[in-house]
Protein backbone atom coordinates (compact mmCIF):
# COMPACT_ATOMS: atom_id res chain seq x y z
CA UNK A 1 108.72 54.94 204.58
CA UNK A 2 112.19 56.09 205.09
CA UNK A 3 112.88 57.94 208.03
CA UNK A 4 112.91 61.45 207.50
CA UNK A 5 110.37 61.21 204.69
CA UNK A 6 106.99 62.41 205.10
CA UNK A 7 103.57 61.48 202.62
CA UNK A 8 101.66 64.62 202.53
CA UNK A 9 98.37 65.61 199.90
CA UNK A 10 99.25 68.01 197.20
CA UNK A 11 96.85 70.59 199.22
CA UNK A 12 99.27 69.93 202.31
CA UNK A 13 102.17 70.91 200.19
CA UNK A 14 101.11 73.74 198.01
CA UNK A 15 100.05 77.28 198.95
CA UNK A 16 96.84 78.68 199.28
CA UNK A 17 94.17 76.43 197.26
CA UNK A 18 95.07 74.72 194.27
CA UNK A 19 92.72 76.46 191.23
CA UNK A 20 92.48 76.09 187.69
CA UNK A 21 91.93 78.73 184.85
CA UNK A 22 88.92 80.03 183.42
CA UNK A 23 85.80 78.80 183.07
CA UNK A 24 84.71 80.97 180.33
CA UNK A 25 85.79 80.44 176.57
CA UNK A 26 87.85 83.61 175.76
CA UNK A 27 87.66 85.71 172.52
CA UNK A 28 91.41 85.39 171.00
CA UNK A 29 93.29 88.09 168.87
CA UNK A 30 96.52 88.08 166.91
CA UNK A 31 98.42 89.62 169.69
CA UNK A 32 98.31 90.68 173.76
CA UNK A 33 98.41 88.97 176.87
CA UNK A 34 99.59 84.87 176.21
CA UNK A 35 96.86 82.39 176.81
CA UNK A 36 97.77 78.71 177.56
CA UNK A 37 95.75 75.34 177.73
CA UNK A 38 96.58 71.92 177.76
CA UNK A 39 98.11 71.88 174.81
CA UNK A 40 100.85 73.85 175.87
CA UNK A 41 102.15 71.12 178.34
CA UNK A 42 101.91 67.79 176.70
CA UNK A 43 105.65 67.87 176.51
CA UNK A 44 105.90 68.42 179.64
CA UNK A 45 107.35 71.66 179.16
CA UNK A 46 105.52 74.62 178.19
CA UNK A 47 105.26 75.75 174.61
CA UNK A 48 105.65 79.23 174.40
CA UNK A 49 105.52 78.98 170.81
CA UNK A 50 102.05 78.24 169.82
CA UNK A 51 100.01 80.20 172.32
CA UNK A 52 96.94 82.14 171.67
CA UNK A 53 96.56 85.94 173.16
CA UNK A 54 93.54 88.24 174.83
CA UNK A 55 92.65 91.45 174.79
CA UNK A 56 93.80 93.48 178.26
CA UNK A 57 90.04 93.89 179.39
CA UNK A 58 90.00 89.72 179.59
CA UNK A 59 93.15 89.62 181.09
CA UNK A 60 92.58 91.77 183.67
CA UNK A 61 89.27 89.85 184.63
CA UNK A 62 91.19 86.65 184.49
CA UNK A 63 94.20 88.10 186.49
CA UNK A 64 91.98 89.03 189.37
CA UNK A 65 91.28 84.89 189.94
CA UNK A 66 94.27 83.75 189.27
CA UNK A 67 98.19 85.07 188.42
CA UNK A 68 100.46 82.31 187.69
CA UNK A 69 103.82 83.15 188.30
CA UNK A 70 107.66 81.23 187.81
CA UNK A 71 108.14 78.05 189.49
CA UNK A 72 104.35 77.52 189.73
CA UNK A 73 103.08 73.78 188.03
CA UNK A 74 100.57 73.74 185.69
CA UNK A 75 98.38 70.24 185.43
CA UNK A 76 96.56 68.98 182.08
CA UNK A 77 92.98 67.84 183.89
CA UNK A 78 91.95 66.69 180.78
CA UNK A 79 93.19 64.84 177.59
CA UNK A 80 96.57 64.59 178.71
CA UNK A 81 95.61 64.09 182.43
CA UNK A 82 98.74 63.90 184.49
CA UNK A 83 101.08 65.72 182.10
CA UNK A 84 102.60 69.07 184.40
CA UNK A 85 105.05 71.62 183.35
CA UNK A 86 107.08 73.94 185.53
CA UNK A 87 106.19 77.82 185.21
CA UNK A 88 109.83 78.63 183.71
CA UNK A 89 110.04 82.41 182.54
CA UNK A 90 108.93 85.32 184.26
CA UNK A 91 106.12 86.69 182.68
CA UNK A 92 102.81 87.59 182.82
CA UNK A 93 99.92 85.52 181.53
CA UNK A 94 96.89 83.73 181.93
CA UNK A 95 95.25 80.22 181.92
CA UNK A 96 92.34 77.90 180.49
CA UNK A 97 90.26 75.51 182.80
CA UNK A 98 91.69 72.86 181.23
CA UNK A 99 94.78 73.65 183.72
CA UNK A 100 95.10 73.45 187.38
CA UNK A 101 97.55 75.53 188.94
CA UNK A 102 99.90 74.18 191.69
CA UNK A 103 102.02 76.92 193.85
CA UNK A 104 104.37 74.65 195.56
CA UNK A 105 105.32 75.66 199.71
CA UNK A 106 108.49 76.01 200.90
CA UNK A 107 108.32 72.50 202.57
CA UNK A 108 109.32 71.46 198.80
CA UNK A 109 111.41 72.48 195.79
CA UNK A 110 109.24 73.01 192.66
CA UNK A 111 111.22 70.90 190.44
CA UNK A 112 110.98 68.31 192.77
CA UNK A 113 106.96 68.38 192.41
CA UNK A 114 107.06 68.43 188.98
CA UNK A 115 109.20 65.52 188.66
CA UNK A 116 106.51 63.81 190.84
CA UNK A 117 103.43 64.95 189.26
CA UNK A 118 105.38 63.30 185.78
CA UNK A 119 105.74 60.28 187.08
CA UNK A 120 103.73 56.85 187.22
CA UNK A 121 103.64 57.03 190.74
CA UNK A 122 101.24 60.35 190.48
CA UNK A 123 99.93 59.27 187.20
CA UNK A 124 98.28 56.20 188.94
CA UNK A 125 96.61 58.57 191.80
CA UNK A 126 95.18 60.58 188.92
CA UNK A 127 94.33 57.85 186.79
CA UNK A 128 92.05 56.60 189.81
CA UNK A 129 90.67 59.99 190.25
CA UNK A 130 89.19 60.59 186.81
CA UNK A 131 85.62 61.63 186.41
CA UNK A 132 83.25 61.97 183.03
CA UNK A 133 82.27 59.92 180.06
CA UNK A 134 83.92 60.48 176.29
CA UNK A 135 86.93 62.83 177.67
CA UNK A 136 88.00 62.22 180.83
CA UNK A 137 89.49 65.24 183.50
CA UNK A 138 90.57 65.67 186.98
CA UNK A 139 87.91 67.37 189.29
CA UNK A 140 89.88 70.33 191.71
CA UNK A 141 88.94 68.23 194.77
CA UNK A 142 90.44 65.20 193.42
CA UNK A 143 93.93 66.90 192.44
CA UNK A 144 94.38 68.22 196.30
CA UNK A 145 93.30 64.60 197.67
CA UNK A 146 96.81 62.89 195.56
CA UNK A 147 99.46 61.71 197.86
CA UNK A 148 103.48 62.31 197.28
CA UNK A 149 106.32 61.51 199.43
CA UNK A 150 109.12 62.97 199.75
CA UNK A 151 111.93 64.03 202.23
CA UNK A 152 111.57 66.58 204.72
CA UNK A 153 114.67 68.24 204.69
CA UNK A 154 115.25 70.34 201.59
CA UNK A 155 119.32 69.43 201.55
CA UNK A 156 117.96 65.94 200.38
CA UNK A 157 115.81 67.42 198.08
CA UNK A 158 118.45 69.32 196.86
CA UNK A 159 120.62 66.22 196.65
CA UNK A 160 117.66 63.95 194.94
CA UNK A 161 116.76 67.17 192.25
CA UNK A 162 120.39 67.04 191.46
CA UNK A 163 120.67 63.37 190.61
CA UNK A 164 117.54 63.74 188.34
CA UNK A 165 118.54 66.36 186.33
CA UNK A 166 121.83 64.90 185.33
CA UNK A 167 120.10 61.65 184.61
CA UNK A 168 117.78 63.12 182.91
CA UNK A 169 119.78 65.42 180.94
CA UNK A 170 121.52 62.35 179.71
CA UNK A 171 118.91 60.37 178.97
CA UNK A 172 117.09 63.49 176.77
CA UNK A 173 120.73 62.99 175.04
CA UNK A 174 120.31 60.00 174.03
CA UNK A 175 116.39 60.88 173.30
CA UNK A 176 117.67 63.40 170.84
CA UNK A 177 119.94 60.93 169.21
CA UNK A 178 117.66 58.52 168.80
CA UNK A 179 115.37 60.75 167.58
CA UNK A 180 118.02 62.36 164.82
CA UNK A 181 118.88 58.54 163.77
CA UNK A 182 115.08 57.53 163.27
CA UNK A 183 114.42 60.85 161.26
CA UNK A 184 117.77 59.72 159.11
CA UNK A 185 116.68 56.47 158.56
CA UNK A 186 113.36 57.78 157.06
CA UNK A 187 115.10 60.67 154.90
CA UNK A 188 117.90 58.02 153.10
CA UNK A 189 114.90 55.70 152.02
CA UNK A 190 112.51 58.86 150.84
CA UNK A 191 115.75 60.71 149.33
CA UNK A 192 116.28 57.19 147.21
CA UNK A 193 112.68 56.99 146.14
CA UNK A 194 112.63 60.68 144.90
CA UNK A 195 115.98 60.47 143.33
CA UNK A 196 115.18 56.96 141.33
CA UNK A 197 111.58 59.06 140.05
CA UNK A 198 113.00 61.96 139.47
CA UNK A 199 116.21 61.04 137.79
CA UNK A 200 114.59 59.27 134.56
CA UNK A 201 116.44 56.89 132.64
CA UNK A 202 116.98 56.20 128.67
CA UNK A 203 113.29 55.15 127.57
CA UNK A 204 111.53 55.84 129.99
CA UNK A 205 107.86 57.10 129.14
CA UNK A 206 105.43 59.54 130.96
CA UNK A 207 101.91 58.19 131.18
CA UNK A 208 98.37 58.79 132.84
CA UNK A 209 97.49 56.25 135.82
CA UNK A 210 94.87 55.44 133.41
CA UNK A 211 96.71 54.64 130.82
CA UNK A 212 98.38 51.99 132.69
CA UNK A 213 95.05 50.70 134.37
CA UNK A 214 92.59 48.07 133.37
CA UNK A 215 90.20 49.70 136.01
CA UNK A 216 90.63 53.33 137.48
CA UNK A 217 88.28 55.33 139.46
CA UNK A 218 87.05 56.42 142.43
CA UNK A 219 85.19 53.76 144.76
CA UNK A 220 81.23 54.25 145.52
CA UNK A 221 79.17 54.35 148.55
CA UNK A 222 76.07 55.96 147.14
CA UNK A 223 73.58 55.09 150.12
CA UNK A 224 72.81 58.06 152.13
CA UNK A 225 73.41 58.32 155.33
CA UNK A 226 76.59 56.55 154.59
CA UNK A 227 76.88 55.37 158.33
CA UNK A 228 73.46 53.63 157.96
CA UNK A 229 73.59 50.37 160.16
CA UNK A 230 71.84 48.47 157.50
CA UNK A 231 74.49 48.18 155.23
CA UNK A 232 77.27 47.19 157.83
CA UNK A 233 78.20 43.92 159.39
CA UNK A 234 78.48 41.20 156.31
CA UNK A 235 81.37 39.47 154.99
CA UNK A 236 82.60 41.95 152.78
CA UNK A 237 85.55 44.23 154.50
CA UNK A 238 85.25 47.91 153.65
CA UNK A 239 88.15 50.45 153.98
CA UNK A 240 88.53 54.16 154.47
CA UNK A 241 91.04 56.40 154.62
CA UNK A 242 92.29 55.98 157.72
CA UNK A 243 93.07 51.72 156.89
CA UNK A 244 95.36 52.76 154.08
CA UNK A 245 97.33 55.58 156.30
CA UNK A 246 97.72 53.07 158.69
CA UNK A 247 98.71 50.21 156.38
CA UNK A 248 102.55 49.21 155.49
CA UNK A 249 102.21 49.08 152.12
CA UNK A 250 100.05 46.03 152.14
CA UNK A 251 96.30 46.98 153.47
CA UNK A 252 95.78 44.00 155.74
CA UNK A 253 93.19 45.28 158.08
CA UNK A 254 89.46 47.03 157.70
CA UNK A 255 87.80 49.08 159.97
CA UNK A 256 84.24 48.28 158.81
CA UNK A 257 82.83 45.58 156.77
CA UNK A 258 79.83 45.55 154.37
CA UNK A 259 76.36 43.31 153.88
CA UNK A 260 74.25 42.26 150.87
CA UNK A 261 73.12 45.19 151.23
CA UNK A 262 76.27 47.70 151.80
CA UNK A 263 77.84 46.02 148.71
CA UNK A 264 74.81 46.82 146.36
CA UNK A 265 75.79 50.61 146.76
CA UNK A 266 79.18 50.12 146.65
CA UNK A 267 81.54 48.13 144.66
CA UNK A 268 83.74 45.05 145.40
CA UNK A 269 88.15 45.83 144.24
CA UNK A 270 90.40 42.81 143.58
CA UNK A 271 92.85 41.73 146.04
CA UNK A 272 95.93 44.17 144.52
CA UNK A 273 94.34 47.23 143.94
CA UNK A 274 96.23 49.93 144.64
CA UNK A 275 94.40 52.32 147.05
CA UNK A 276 94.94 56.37 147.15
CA UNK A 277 93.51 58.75 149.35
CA UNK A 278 92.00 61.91 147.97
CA UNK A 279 89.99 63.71 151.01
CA UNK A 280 90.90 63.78 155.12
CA UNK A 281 94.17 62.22 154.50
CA UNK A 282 95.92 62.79 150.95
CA UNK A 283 97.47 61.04 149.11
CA UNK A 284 98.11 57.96 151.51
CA UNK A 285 98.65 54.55 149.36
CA UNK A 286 98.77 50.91 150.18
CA UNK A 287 97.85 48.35 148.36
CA UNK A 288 94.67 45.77 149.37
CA UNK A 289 95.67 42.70 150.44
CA UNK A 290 91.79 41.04 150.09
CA UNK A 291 89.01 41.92 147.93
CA UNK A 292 87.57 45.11 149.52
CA UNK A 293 84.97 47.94 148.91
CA UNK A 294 85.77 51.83 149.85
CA UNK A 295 84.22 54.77 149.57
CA UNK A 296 84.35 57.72 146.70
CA UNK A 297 87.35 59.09 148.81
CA UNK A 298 89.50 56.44 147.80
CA UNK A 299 90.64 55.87 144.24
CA UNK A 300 91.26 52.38 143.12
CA UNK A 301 94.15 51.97 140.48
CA UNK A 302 94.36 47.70 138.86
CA UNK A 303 97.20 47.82 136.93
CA UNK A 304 97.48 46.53 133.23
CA UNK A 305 100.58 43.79 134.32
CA UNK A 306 101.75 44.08 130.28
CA UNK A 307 102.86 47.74 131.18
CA UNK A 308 103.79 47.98 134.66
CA UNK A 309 103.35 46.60 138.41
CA UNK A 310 101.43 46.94 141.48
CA UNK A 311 104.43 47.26 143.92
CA UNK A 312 105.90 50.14 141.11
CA UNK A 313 103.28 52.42 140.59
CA UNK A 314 102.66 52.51 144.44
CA UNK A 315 106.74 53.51 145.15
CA UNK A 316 105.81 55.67 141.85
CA UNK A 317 103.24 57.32 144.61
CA UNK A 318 105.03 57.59 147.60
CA UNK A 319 107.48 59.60 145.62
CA UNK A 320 105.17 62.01 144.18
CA UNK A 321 103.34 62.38 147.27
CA UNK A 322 104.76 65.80 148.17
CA UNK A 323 103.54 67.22 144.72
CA UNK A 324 100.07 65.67 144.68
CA UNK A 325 99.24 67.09 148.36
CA UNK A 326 100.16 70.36 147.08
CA UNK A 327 97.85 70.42 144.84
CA UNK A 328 95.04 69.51 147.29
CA UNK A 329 95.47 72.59 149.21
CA UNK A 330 93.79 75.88 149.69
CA UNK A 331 90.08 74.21 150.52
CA UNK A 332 88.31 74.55 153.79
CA UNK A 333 89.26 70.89 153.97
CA UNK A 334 92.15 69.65 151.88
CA UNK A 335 91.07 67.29 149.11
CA UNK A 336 92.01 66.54 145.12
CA UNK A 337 90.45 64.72 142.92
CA UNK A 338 90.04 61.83 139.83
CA UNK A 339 90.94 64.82 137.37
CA UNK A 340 94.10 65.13 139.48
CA UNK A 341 95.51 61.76 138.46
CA UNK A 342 93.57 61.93 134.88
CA UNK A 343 95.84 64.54 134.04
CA UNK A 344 99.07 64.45 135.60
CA UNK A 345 101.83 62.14 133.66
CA UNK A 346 104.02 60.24 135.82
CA UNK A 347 107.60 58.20 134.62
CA UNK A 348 107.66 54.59 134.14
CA UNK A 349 110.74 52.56 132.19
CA UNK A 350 110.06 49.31 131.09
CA UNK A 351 108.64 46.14 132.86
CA UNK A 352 112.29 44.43 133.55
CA UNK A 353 113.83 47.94 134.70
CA UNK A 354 110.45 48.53 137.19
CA UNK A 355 111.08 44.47 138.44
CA UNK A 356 114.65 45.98 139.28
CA UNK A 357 113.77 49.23 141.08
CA UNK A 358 110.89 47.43 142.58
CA UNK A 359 113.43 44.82 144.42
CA UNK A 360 115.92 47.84 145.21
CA UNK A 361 113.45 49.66 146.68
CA UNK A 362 111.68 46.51 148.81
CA UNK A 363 115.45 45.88 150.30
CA UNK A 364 115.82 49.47 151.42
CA UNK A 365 112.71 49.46 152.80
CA UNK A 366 112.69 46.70 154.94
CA UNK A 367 116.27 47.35 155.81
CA UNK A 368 114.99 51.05 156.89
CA UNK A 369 111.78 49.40 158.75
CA UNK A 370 114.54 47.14 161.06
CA UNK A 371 116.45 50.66 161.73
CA UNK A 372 113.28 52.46 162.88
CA UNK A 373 112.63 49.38 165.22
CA UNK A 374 115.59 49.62 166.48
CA UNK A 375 115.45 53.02 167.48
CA UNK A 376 111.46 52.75 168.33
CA UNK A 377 112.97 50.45 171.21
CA UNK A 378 115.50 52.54 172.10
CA UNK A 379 112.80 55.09 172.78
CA UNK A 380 110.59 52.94 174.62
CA UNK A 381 113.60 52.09 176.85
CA UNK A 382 114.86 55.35 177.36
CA UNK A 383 111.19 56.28 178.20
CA UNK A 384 110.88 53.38 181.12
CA UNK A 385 114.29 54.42 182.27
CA UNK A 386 113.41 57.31 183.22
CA UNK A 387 109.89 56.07 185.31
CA UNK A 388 112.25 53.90 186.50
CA UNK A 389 114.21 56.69 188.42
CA UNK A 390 111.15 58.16 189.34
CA UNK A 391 109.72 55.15 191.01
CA UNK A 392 113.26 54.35 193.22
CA UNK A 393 113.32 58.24 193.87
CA UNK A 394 109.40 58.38 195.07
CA UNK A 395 109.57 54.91 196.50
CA UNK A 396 112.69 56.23 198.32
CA UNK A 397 115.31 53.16 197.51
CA UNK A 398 117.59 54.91 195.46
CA UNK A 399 120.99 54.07 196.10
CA UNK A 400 124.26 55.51 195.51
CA UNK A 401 125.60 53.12 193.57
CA UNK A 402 122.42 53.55 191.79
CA UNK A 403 123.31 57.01 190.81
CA UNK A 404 126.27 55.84 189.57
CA UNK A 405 124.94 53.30 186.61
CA UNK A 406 122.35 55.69 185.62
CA UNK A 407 124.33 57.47 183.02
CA UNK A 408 125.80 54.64 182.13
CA UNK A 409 122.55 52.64 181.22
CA UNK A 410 121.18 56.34 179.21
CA UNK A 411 123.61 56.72 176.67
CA UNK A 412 123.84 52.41 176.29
């Protein structure tokens, strides 16, 4: 430990007795006092957007436990465990249990808490700490027993706060950037697709998906329950929604797999069927890359090859998938169905221009997939940058010519 540096429990460092929010589940209305949860700090800032509001009688119960107040920290217990935010307006309102509340002493700077409580260092204390099966939280008891050091004298705080808000400031910089370049890359590729689809060609020809199918329908999984254990555990993979979501065009991977039995109520697609979601998540394509069963909230498309291709009628998708999720909504859950794709005509050219598009399309795609890596990395460095500071700052070993290089290696 470096001299003039102390290691002290959150309780040691906070006034009064670190709490948390209500225990009781609150009735919410369309406006009063703001309520805030967990949710509110996964950022590690506090939304102030999407907060829910109580009636002045609850508030003023609530208020009489606990009034949080600027500069205080709010802790996600659960969930998020070991995500904080800093209390930054002035203004009255109240919390959930979810939160604990930390109301830091004048033996330390808030922000210099918070950056604490954010990093590895404290997210390792926590991790060690958690209690409960399923979701996991922090007990009160636990919270108060977490260690930090940190300098006595609040001139070095001072001096240390400083250096991590211009880092950091430069590093959420290049964060944003990052960001704004991975969000481009994704918009050129989808404003190509849409414009190829929706700027038709001479002779091109709207037609059903059935029209251009040798097989079309929904999939089957007639045997109720449908999460029987009988019908699991053979050699025959069967997907869901979620496996084409997740896929990259190509479904490569199943989350279950079927039996004798399981494939007796269901029905076995060819390797190349194209896949679309039409309940949980819509509209979602990829295309199976093994012979695979899936239930009636998939539809399977295998394309007549004399009229058009796999690889085209799935772009063909992706482009319209804007339109068909629109028409899926307004249901307690959103959904659509075979009708939807029975009656809606889509554009296809002929078989040499779709070969054409279809290569187009396969170069700008994988050229876009090496740009999103490249900035997915970016992130990820960026990200361990930062808990990089944090552990030289906590660990007390960071240097001045540290501080120097830190810009530097942000905006790299």
């Amino acid at each position: 430990m470096r001299e003039g540096w102390a290691e002290k429990k959150l309780s040691e460092i906070c006034e009064g007795k670190i709490t948390d929010g209500t225990h009781q589940t609150p009735k919410y209305f369309d406006r009063g006092y703001i309520f805030l949860s967990s949710k509110n700090v996964t950022s590690g800032v506090i939304d102030w957007e999407n907060v829910k509001y109580l009636d002045e009688s609850q508030h003023i119960e609530m208020q009489k436990r606990l009034s949080p107040r600027i500069n205080d920290i709010l802790l996600a217990k659960n969930g998020t465990t070991g995500v904080a935010a800093i209390v930054d307006k002035d203004i009255i309102f109240d919390i959930y249990v979810s939160l604990a509340l930390l109301r830091p002493s004048e033996k330390i700077m808030p922000r210099l808490l918070w950056y604490f409580i954010n990093s590895l260092i404290a997210k390792k204390q926590f991790n060690k700490r958690l209690k409960g099966v399923g979701v996991p939280n922090l007990h009160l008891k636990e919270i108060r027993e977490v260690v930090i050091p940190y300098p006595e004298r609040l001139t070095e705080q001072k001096h240390i706060v400083a250096i991590l808000d211009e880092a950091f400031e430069g590093i959420d910089k290049a964060v944003a950037n990052a960001e704004k370049n991975l969000a481009n890359a994704r918009e050129l590729f989808e404003s190509y697709l849409n414009s190829i689809f929706t700027q038709k060609g001479e002779g091109w020809v709207e037609k059903t998906l059935k029209q251009v199918s040798v097989d079309f329908g929904r999939g089957k999984s007639k045997h109720r329950p449908r999460n029987d254990p009988k019908l699991y555990g053979g050699p025959y993979p069967f997907i869901q929604t979620g496996d084409v979501r997740n896929c990259d065009h190509i479904i490569l991977t199943s989350s279950q797999s079927y039996n004798d039995a399981g494939l007796a109520q269901s029905k076995l697609w060819p390797k190349g069927t194209i896949c679309i979601t039409i309940a949980a998540n819509i509209a979602e394509t990829g295309i199976l890359g093994f012979d695979s069963c899936f239930p009636d909230s998939v539809i399977g498309i295998v394309v007549d090859k004399t009229q058009t291709t796999k690889d085209f009628v799935e772009y063909l998708l992706q482009s319209m998938k804007a339109l068909i999720k629109a028409k899926g909504k307004g249901s307690a859950q959103d959904n659509i169905n075979l009708a939807t794709f029975e009656n809606e005509l889509f554009p296809f050219p002929g078989l040499e221009e779709q070969e054409e598009i279809v290569i187009r399309l396969n170069e700008l795609s994988a050229n876009t997939t090496n740009l999103e890596a490249i900035y997915q990395k970016k992130l990820i460095a960026l990200a361990e940058l930062k808990q990089s500071i944090l552990q030289k700052v906590f660990a007390g070993e960071l240097t001045a010519e540290d501080t120097t290089t830190i810009k530097d290696e942000a905006v790299a």
